[in-house]
C-alpha atoms as a PDB file:
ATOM      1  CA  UNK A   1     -27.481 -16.113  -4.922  1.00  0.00           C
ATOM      2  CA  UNK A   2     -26.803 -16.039  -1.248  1.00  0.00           C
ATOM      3  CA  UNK A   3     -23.484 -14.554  -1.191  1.00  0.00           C
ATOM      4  CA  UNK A   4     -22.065 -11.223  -3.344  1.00  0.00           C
ATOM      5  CA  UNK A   5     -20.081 -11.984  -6.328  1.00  0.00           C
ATOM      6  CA  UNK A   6     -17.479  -8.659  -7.318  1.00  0.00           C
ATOM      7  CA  UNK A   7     -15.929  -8.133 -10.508  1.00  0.00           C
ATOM      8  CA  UNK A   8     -13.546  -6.073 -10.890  1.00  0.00           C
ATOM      9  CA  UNK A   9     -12.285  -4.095 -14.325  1.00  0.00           C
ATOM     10  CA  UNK A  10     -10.978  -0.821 -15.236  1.00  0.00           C
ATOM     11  CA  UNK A  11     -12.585   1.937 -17.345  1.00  0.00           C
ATOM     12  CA  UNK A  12      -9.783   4.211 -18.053  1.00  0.00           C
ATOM     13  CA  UNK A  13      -8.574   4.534 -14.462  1.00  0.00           C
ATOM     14  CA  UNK A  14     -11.516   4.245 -12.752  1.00  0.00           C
ATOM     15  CA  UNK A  15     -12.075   0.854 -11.318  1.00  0.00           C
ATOM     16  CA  UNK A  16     -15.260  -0.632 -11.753  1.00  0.00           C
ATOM     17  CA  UNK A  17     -16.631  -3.483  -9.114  1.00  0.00           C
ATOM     18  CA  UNK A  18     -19.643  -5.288 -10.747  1.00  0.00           C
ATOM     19  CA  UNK A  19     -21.748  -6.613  -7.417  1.00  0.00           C
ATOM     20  CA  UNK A  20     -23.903  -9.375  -8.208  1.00  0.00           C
ATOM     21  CA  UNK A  21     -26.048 -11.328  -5.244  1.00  0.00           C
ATOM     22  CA  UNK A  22     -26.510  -9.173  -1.774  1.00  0.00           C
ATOM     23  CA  UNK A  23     -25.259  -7.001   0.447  1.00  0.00           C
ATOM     24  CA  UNK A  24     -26.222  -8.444   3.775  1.00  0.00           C
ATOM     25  CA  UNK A  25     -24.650  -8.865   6.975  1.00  0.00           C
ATOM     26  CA  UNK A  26     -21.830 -11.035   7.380  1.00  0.00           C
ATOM     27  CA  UNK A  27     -20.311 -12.087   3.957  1.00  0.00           C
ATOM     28  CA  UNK A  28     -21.505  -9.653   1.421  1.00  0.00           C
ATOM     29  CA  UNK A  29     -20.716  -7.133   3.506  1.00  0.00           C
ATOM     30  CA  UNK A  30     -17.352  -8.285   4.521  1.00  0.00           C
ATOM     31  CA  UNK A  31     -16.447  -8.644   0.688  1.00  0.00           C
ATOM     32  CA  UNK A  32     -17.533  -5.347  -0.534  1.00  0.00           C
ATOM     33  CA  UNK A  33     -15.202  -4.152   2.700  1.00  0.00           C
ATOM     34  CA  UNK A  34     -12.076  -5.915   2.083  1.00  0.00           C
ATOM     35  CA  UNK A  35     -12.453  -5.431  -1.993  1.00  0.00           C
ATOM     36  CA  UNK A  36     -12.803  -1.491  -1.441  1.00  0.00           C
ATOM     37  CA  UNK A  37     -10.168  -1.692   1.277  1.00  0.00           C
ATOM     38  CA  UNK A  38      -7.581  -3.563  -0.986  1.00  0.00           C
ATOM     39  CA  UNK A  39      -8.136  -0.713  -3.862  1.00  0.00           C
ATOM     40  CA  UNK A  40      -7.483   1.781  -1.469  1.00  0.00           C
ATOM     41  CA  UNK A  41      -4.501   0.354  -0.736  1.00  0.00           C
ATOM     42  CA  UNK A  42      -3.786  -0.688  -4.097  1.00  0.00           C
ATOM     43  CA  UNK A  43      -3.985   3.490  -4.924  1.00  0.00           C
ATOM     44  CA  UNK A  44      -6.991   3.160  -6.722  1.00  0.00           C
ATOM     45  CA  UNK A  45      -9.212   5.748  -5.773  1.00  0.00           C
ATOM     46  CA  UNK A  46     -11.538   6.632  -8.126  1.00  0.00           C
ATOM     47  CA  UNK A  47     -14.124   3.570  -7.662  1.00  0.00           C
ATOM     48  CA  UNK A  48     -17.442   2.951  -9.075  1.00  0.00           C
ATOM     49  CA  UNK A  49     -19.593   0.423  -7.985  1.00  0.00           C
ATOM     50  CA  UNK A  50     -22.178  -0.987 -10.081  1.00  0.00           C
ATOM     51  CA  UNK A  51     -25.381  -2.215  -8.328  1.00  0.00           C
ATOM     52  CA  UNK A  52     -27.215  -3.889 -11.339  1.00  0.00           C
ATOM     53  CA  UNK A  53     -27.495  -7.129 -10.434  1.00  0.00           C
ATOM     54  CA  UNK A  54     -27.905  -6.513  -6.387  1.00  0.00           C
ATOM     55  CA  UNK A  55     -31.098  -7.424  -6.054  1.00  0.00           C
ATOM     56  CA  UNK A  56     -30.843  -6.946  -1.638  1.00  0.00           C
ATOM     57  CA  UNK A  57     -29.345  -4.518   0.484  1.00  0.00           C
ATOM     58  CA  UNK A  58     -30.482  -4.526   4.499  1.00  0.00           C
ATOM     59  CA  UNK A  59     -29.183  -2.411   7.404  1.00  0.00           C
ATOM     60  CA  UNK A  60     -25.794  -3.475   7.843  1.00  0.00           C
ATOM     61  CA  UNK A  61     -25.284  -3.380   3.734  1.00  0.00           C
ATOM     62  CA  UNK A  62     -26.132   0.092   3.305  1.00  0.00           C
ATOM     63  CA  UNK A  63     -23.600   0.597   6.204  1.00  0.00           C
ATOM     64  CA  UNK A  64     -20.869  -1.047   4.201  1.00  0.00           C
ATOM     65  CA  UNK A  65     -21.668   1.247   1.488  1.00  0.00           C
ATOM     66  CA  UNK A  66     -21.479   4.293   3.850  1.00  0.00           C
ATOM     67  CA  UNK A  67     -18.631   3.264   5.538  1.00  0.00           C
ATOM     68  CA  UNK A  68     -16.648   2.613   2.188  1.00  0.00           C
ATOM     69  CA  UNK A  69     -17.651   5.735   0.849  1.00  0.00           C
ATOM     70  CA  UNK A  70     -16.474   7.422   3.928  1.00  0.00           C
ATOM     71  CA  UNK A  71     -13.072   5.602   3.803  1.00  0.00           C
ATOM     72  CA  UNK A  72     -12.186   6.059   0.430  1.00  0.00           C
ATOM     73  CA  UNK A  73     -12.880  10.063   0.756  1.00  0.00           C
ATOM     74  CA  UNK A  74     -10.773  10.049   3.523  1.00  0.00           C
ATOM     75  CA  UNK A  75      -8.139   8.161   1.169  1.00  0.00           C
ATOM     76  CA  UNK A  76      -8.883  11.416  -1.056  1.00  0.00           C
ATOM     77  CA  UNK A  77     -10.515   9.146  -3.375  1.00  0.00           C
ATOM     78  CA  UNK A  78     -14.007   8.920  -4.829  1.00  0.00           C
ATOM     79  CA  UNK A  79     -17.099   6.525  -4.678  1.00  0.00           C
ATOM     80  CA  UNK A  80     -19.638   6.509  -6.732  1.00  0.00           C
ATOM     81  CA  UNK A  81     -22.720   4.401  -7.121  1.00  0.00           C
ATOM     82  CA  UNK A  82     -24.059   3.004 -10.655  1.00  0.00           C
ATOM     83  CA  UNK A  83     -27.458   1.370 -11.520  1.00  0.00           C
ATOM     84  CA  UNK A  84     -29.188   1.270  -8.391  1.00  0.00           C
ATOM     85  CA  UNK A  85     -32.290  -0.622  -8.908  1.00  0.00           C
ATOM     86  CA  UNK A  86     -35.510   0.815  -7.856  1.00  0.00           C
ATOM     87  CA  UNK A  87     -35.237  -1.338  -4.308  1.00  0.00           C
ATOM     88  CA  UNK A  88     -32.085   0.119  -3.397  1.00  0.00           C
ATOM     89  CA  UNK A  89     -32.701   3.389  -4.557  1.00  0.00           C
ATOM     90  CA  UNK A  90     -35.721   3.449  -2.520  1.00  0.00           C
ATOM     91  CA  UNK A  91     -33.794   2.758   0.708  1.00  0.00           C
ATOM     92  CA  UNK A  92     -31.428   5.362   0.177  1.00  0.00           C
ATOM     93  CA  UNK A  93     -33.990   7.599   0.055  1.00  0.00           C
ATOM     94  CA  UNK A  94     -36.109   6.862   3.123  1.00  0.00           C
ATOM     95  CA  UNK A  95     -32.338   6.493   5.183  1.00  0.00           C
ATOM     96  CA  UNK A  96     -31.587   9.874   3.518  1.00  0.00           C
ATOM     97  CA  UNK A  97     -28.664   8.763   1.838  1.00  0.00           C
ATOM     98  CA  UNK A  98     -29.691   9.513  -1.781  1.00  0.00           C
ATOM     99  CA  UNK A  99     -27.897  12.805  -1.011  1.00  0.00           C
ATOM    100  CA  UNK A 100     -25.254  11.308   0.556  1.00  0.00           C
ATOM    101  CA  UNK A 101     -23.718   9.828  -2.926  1.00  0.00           C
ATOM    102  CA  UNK A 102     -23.382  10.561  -6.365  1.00  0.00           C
ATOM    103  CA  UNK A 103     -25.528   7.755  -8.465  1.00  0.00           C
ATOM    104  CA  UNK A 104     -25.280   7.281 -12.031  1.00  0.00           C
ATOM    105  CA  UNK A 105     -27.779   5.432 -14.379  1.00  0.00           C
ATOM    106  CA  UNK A 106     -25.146   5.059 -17.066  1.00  0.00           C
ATOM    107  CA  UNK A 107     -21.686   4.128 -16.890  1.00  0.00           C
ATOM    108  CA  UNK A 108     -19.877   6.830 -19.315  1.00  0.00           C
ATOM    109  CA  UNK A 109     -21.285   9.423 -17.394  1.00  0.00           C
ATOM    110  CA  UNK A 110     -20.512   7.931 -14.305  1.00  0.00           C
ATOM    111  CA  UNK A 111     -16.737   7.614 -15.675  1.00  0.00           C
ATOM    112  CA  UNK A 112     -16.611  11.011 -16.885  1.00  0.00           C
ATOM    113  CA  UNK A 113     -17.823  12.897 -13.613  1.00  0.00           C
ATOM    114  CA  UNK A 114     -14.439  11.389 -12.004  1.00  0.00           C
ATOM    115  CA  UNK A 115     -12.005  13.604 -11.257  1.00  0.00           C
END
């Protein structure tokens, strides 16, 4: 499970990236980038990403996620995170970046809240 596996599907027209693996530096990082990046391009803005089976995030992972967030807002688009598992969620906490984004523990309600 070294490197991040992404799925991607659609939930009405959100786009929904299943991450499985980690979010580490160097690859996992690089292909939660360039998948968020190609959306973006792609027009699809409203993006959820579901954490479920990411069992790791370090430093520069939790930068990827702040620096996609940041770029798809900027895109006037929206991020949100799904199923964050405990790990995760406690890192975003101590880095103070629970706030930061909108988390969901279930997907309809995380597809609803889109705009």
């Amino acid at each position: 499970m070294a490197e991040l596996n992404i799925k991607e599907r659609q939930a009405g027209d959100v786009t929904v990236l299943d991450l499985d693996g980690k979010i580490t530096i160097g690859e996992g990082s690089v292909a939660l980038r360039s998948a968020v990046r190609r959306l973006v391009e792609e027009n699809k803005k409203k993006i959820l990403l579901n954490l479920a089976g990411v069992g790791y995030v370090d430093s520069s992972g939790i930068g990827e996620l702040v620096s996609s967030f940041s770029s798809v807002s900027r895109e006037g688009g929206q991020l949100k995170l799904l199923n964050l598992t405990q790990k995760i969620q406690d890192l975003l906490a101590i880095t103070k970046l629970l706030t930061v984004f909108d988390v969901y523990e279930d997907e309809s309600s995380a597809v609803s809240a889109f705009k």
